[in-house]
PDB file of N, CA and C in Angstrom:
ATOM      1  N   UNK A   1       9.765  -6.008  17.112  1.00  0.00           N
ATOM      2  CA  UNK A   1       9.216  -6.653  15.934  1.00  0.00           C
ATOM      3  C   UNK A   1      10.178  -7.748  15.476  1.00  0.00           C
ATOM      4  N   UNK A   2       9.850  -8.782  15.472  1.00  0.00           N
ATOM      5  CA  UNK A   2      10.582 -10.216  14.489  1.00  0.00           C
ATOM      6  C   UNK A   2      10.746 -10.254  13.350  1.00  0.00           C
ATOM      7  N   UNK A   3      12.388  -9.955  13.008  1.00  0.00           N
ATOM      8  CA  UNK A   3      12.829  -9.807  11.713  1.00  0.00           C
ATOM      9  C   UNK A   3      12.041 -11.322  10.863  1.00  0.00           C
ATOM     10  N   UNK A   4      11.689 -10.947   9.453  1.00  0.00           N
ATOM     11  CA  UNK A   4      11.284 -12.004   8.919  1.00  0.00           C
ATOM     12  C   UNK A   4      12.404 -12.826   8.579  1.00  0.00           C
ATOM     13  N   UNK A   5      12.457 -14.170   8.522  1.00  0.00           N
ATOM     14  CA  UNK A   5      12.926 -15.315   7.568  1.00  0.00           C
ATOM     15  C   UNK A   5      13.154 -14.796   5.970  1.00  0.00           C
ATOM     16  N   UNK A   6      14.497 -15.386   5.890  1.00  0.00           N
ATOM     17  CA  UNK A   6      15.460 -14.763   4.183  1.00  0.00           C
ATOM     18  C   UNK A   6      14.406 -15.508   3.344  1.00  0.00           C
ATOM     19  N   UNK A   7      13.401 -17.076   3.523  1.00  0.00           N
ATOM     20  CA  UNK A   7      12.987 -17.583   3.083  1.00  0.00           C
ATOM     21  C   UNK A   7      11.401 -16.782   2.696  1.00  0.00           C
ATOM     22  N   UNK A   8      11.073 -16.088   3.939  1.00  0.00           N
ATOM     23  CA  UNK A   8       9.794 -15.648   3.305  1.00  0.00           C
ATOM     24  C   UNK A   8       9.942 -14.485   3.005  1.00  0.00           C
ATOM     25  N   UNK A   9      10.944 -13.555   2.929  1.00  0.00           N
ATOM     26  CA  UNK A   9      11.658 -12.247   2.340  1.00  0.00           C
ATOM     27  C   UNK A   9      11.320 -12.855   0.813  1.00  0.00           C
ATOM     28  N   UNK A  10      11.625 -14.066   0.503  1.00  0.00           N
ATOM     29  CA  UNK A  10      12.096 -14.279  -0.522  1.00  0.00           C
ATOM     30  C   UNK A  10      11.017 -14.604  -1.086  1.00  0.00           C
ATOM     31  N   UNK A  11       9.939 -15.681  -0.667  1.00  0.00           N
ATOM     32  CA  UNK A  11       8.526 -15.813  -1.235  1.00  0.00           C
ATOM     33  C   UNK A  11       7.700 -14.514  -1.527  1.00  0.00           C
ATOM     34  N   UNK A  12       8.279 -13.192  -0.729  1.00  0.00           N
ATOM     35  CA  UNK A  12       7.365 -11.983  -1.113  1.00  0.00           C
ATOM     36  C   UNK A  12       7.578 -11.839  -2.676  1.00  0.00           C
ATOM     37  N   UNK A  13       9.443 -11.324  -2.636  1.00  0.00           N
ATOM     38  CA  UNK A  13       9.970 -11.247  -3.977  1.00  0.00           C
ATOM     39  C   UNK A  13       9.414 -12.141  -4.873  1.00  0.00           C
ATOM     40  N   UNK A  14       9.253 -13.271  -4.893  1.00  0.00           N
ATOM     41  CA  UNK A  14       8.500 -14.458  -5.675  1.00  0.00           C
ATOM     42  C   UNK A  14       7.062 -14.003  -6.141  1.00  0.00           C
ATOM     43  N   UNK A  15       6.245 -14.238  -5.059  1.00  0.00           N
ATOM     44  CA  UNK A  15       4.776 -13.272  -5.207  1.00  0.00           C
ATOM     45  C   UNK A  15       4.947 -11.850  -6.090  1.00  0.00           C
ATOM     46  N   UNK A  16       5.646 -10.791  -5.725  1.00  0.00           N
ATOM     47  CA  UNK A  16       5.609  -9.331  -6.595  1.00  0.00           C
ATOM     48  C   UNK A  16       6.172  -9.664  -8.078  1.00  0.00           C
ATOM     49  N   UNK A  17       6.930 -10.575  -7.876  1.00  0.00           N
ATOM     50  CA  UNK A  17       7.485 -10.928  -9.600  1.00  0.00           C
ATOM     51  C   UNK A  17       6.533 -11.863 -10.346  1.00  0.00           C
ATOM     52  N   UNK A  18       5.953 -12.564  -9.864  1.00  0.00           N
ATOM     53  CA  UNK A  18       4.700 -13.060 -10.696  1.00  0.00           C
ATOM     54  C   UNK A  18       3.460 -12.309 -11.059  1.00  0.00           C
ATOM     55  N   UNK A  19       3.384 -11.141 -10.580  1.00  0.00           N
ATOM     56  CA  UNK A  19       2.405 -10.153 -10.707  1.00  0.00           C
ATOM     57  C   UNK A  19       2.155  -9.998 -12.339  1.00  0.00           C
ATOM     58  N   UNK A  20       0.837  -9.704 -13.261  1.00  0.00           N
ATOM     59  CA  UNK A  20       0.871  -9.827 -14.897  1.00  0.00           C
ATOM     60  C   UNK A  20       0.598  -8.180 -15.105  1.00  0.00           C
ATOM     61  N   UNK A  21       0.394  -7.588 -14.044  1.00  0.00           N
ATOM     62  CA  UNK A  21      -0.585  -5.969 -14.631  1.00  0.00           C
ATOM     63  C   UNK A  21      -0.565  -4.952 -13.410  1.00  0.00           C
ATOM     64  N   UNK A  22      -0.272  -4.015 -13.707  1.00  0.00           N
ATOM     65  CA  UNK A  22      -0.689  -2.938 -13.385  1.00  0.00           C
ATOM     66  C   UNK A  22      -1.712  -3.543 -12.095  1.00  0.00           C
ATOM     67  N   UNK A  23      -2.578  -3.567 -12.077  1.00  0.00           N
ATOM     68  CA  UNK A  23      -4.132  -3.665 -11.923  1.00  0.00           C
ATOM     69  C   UNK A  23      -3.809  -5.537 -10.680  1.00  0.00           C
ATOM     70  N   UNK A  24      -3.101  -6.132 -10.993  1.00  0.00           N
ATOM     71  CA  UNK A  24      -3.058  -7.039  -9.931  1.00  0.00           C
ATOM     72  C   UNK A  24      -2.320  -6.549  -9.002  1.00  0.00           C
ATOM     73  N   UNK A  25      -1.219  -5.861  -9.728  1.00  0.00           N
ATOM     74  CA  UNK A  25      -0.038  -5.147  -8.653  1.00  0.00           C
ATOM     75  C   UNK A  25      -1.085  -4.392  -7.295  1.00  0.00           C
ATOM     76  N   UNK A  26      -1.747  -3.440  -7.750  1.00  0.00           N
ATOM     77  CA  UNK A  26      -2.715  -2.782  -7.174  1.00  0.00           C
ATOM     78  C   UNK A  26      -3.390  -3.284  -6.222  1.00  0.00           C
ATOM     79  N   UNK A  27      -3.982  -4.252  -6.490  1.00  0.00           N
ATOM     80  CA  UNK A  27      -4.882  -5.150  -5.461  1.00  0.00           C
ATOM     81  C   UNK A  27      -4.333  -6.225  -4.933  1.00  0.00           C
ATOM     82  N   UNK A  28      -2.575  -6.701  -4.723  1.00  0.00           N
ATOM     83  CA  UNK A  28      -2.019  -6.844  -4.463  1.00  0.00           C
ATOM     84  C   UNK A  28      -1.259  -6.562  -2.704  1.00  0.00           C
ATOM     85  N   UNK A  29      -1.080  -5.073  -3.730  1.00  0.00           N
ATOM     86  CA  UNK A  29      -0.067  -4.607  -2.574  1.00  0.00           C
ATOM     87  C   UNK A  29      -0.917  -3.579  -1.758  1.00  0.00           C
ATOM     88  N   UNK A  30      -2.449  -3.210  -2.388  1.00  0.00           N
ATOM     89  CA  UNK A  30      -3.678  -2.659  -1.482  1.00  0.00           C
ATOM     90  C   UNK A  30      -3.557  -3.867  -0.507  1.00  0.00           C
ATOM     91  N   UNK A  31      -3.849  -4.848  -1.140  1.00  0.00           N
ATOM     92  CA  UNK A  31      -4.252  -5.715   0.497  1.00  0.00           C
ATOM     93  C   UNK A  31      -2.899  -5.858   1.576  1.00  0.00           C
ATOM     94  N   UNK A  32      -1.761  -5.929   0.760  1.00  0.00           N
ATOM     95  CA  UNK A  32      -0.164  -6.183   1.919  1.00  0.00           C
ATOM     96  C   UNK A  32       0.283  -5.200   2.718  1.00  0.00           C
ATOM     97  N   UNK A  33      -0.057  -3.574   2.033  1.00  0.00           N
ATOM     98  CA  UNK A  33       0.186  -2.483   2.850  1.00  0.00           C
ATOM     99  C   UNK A  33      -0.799  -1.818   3.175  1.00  0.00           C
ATOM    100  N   UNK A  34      -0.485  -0.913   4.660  1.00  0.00           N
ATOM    101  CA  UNK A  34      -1.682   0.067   4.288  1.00  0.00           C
ATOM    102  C   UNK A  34      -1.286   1.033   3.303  1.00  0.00           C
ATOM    103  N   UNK A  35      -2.631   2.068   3.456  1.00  0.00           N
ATOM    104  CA  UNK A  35      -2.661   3.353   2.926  1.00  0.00           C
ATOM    105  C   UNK A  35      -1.293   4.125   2.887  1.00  0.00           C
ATOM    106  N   UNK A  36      -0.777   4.370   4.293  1.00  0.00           N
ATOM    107  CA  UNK A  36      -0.033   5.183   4.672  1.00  0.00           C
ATOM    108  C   UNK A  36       1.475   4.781   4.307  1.00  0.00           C
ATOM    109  N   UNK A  37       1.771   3.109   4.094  1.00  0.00           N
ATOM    110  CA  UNK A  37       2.747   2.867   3.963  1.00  0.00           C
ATOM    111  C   UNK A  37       2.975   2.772   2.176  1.00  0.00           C
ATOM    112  N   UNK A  38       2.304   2.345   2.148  1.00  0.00           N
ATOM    113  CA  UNK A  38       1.744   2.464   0.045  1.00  0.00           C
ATOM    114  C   UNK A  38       2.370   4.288  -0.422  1.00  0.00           C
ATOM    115  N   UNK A  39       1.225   5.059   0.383  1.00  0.00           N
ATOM    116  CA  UNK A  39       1.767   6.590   0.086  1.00  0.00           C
ATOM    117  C   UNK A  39       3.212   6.557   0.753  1.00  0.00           C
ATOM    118  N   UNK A  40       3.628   6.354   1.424  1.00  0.00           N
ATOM    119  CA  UNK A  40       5.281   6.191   1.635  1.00  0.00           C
ATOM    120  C   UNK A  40       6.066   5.906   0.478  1.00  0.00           C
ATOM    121  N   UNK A  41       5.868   4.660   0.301  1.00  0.00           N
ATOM    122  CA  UNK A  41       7.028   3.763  -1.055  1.00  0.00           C
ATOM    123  C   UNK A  41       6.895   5.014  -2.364  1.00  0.00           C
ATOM    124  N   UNK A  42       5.363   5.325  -2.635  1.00  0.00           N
ATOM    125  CA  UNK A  42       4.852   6.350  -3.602  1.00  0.00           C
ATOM    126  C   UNK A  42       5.698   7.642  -4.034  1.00  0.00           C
ATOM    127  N   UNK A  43       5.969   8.225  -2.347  1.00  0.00           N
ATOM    128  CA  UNK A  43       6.654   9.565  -2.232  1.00  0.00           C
ATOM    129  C   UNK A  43       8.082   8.970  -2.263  1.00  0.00           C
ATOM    130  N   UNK A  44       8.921   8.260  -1.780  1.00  0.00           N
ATOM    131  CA  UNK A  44      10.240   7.911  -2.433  1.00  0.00           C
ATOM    132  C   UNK A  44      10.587   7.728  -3.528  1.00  0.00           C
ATOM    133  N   UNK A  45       9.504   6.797  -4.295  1.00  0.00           N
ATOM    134  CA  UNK A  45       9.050   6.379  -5.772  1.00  0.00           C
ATOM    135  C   UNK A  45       9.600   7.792  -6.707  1.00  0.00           C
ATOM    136  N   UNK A  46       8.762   8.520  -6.201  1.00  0.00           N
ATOM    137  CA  UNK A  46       8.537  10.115  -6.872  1.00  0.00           C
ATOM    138  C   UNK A  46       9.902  11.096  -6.464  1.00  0.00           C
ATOM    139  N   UNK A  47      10.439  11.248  -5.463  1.00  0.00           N
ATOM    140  CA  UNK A  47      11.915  11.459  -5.116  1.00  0.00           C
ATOM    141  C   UNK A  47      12.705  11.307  -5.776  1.00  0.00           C
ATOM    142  N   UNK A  48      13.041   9.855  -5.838  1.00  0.00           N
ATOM    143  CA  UNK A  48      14.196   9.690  -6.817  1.00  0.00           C
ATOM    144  C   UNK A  48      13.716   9.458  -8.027  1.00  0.00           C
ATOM    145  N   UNK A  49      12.476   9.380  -8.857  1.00  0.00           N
ATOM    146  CA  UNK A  49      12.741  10.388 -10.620  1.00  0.00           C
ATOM    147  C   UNK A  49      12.750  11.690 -10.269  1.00  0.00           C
ATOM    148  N   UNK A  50      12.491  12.199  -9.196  1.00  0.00           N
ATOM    149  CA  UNK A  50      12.773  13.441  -9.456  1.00  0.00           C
ATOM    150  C   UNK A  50      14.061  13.472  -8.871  1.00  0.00           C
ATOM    151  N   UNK A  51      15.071  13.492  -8.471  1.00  0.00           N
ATOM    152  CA  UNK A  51      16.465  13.461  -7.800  1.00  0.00           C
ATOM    153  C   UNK A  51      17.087  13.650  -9.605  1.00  0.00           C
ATOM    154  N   UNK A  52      16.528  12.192 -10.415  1.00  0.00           N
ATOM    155  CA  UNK A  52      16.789  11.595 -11.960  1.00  0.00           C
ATOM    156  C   UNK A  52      16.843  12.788 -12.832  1.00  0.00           C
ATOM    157  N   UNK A  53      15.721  13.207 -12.377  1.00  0.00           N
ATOM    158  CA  UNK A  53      15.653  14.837 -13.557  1.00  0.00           C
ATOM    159  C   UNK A  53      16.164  15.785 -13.181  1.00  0.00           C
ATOM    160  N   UNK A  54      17.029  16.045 -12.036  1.00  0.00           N
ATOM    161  CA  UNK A  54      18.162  16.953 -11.659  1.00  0.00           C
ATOM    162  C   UNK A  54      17.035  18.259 -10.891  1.00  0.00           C
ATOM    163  N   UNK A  55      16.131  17.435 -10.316  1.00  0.00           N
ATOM    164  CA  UNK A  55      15.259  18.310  -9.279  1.00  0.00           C
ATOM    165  C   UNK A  55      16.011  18.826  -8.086  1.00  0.00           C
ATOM    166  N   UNK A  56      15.719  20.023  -7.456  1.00  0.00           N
ATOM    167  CA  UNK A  56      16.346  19.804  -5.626  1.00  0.00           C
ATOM    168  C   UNK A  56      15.619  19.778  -4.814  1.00  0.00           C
ATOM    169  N   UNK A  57      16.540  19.315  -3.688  1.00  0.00           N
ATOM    170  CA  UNK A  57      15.626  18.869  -2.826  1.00  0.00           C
ATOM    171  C   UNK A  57      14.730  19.824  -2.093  1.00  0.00           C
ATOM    172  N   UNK A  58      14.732  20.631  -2.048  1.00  0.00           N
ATOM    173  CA  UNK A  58      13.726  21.862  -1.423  1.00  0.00           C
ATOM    174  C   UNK A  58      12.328  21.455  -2.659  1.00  0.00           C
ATOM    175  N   UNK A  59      12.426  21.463  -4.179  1.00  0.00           N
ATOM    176  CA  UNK A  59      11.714  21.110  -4.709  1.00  0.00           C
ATOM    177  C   UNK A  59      10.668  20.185  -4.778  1.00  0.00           C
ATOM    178  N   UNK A  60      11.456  18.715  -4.336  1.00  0.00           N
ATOM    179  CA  UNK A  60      11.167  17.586  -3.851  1.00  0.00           C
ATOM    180  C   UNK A  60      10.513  17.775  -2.876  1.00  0.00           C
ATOM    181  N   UNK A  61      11.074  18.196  -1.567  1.00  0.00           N
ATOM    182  CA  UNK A  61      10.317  18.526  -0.314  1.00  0.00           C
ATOM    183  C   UNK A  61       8.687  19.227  -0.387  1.00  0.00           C
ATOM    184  N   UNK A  62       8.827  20.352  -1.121  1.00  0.00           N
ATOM    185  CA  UNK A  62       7.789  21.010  -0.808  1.00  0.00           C
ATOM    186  C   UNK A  62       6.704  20.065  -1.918  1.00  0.00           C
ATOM    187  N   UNK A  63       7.031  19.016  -2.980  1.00  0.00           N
ATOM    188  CA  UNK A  63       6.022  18.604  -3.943  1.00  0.00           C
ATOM    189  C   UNK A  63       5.661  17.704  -3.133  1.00  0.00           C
ATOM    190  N   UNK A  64       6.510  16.282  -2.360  1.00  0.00           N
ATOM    191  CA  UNK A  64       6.295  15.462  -1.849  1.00  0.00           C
ATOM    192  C   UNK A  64       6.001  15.094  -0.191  1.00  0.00           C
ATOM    193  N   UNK A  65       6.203  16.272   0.535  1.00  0.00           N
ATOM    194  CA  UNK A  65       6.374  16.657   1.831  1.00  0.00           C
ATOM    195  C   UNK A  65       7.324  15.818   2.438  1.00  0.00           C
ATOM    196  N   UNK A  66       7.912  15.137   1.666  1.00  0.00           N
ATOM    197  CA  UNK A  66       9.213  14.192   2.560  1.00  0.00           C
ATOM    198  C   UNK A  66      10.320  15.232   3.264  1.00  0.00           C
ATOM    199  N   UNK A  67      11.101  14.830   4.548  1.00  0.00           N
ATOM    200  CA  UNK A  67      11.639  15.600   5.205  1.00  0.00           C
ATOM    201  C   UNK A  67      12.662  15.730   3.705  1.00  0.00           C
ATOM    202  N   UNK A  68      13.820  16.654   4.198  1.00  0.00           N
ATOM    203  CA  UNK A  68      15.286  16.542   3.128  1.00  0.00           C
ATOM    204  C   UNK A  68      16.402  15.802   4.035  1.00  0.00           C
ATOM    205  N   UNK A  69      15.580  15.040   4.826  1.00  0.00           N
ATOM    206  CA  UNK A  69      17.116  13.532   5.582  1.00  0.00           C
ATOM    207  C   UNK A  69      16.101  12.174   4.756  1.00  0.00           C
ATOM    208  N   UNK A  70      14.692  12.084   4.262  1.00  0.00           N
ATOM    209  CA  UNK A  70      14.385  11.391   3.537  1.00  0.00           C
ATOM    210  C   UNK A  70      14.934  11.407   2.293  1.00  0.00           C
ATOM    211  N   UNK A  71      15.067  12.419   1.799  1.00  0.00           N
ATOM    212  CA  UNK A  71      14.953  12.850   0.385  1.00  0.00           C
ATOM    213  C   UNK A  71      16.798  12.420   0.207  1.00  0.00           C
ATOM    214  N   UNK A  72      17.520  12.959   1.320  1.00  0.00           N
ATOM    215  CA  UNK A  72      18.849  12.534   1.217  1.00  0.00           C
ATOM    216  C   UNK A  72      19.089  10.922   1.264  1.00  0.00           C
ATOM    217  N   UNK A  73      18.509  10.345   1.972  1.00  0.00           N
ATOM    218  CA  UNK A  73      18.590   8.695   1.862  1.00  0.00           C
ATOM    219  C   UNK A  73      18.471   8.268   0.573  1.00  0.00           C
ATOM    220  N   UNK A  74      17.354   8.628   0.058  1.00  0.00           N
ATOM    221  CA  UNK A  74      16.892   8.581  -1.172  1.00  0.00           C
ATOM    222  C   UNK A  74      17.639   8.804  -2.107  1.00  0.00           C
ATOM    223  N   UNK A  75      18.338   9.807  -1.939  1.00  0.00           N
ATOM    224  CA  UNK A  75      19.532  10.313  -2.928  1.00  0.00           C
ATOM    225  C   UNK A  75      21.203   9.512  -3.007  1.00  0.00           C
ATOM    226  N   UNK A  76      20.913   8.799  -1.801  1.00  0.00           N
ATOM    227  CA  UNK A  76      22.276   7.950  -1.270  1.00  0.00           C
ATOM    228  C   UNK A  76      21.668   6.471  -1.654  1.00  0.00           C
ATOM    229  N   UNK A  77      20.727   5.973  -1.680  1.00  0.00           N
ATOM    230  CA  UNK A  77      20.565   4.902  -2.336  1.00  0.00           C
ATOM    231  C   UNK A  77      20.188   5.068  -4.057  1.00  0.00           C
ATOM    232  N   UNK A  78      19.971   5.859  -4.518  1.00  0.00           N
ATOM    233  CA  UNK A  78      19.858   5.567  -5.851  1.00  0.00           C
ATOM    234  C   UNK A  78      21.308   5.455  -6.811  1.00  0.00           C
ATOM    235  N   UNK A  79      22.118   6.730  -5.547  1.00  0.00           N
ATOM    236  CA  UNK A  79      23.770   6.167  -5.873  1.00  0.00           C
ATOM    237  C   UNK A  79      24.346   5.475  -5.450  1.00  0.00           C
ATOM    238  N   UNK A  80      24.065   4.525  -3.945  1.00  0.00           N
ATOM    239  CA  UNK A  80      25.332   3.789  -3.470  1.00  0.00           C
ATOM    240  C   UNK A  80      23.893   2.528  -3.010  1.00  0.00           C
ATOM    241  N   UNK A  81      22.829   2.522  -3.549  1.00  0.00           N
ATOM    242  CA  UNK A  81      21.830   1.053  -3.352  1.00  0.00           C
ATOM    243  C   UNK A  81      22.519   0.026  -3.733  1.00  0.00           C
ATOM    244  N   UNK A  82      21.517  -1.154  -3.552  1.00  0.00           N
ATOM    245  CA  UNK A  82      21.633  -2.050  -4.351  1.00  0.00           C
ATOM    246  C   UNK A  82      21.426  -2.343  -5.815  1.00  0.00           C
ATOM    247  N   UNK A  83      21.362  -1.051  -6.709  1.00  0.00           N
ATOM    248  CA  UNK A  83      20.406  -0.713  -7.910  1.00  0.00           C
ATOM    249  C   UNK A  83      19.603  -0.808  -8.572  1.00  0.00           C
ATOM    250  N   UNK A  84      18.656  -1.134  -7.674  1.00  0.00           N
ATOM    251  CA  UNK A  84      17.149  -1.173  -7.625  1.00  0.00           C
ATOM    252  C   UNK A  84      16.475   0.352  -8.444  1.00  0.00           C
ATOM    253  N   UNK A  85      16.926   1.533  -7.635  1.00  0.00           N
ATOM    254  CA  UNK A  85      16.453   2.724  -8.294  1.00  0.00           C
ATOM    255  C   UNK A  85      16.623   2.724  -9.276  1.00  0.00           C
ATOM    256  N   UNK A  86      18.363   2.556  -9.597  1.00  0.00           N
ATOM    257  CA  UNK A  86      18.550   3.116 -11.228  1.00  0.00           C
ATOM    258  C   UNK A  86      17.825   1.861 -12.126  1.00  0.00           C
ATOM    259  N   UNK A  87      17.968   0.543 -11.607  1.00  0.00           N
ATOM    260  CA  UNK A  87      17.721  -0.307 -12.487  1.00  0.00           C
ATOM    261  C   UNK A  87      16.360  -0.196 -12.791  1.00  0.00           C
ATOM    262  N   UNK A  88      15.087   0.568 -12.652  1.00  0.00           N
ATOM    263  CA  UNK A  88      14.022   1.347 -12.959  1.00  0.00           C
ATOM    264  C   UNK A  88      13.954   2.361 -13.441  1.00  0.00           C
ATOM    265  N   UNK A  89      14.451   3.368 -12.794  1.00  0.00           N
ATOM    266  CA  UNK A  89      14.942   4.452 -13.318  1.00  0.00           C
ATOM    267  C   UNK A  89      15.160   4.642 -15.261  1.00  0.00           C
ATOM    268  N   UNK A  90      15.994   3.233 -15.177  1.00  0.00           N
ATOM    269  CA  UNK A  90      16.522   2.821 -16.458  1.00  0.00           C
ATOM    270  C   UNK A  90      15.561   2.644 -17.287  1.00  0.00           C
ATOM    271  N   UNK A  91      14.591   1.814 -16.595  1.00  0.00           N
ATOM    272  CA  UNK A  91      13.445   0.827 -17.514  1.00  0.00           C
ATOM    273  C   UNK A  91      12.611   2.281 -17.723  1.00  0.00           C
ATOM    274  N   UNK A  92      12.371   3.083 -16.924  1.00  0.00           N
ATOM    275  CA  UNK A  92      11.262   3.640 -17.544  1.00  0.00           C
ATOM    276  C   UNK A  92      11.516   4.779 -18.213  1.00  0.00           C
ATOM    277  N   UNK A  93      12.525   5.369 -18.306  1.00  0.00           N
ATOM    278  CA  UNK A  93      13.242   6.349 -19.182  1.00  0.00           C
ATOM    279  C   UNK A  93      13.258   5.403 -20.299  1.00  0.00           C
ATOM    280  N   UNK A  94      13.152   4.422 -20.641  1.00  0.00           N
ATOM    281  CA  UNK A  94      13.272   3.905 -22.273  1.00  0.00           C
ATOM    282  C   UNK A  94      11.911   3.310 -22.931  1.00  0.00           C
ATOM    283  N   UNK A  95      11.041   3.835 -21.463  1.00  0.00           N
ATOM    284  CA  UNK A  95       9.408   2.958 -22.097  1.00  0.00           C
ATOM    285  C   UNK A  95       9.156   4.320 -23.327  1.00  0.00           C
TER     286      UNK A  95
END
């Protein structure tokens, strides 16, 4: 597979940040991913708030069916990411 261009990496980021709603996001990223990869991002999504609320991972596992070497990635980027997780994490613990 052909790594993409930093330039159109970057027009995605451009595109998802102009997004106004809920509801464009949706029909958005329905049309960019499939099903399967959408329920992917979903179950990591759901991982690390739950990692956030001091869940374990057997917990995680059996709610989300992610292996526990997913659930550990997951757990290694929300502490050593780019802080993407927490920097959400953040936002929505204060909505």
């Amino acid at each position: 597979m052909k790594q993409a261009e930093p330039r159109d990496i970057r027009a995605l980021y451009q595109a998802i940040v102009s997004l106004k709603s809920v509801e464009e996001c949706k029909r958005f990223l329905g049309d960019l991913l499939t099903e399967n990869e959408l329920a992917e991002f979903a179950e990591r999504w759901q991982a690390a708030r739950m990692l956030a609320a001091g869940e374990s991972y057997q917990a995680i596992e059996e709610r989300t069916g992610l292996s526990s070497r997913t659930i550990a990635r997951v757990a290694r980027w929300v502490k050593e990411g780019n802080g993407g997780y927490r920097l959400m994490l953040k936002r929505i613990d204060e909505a």
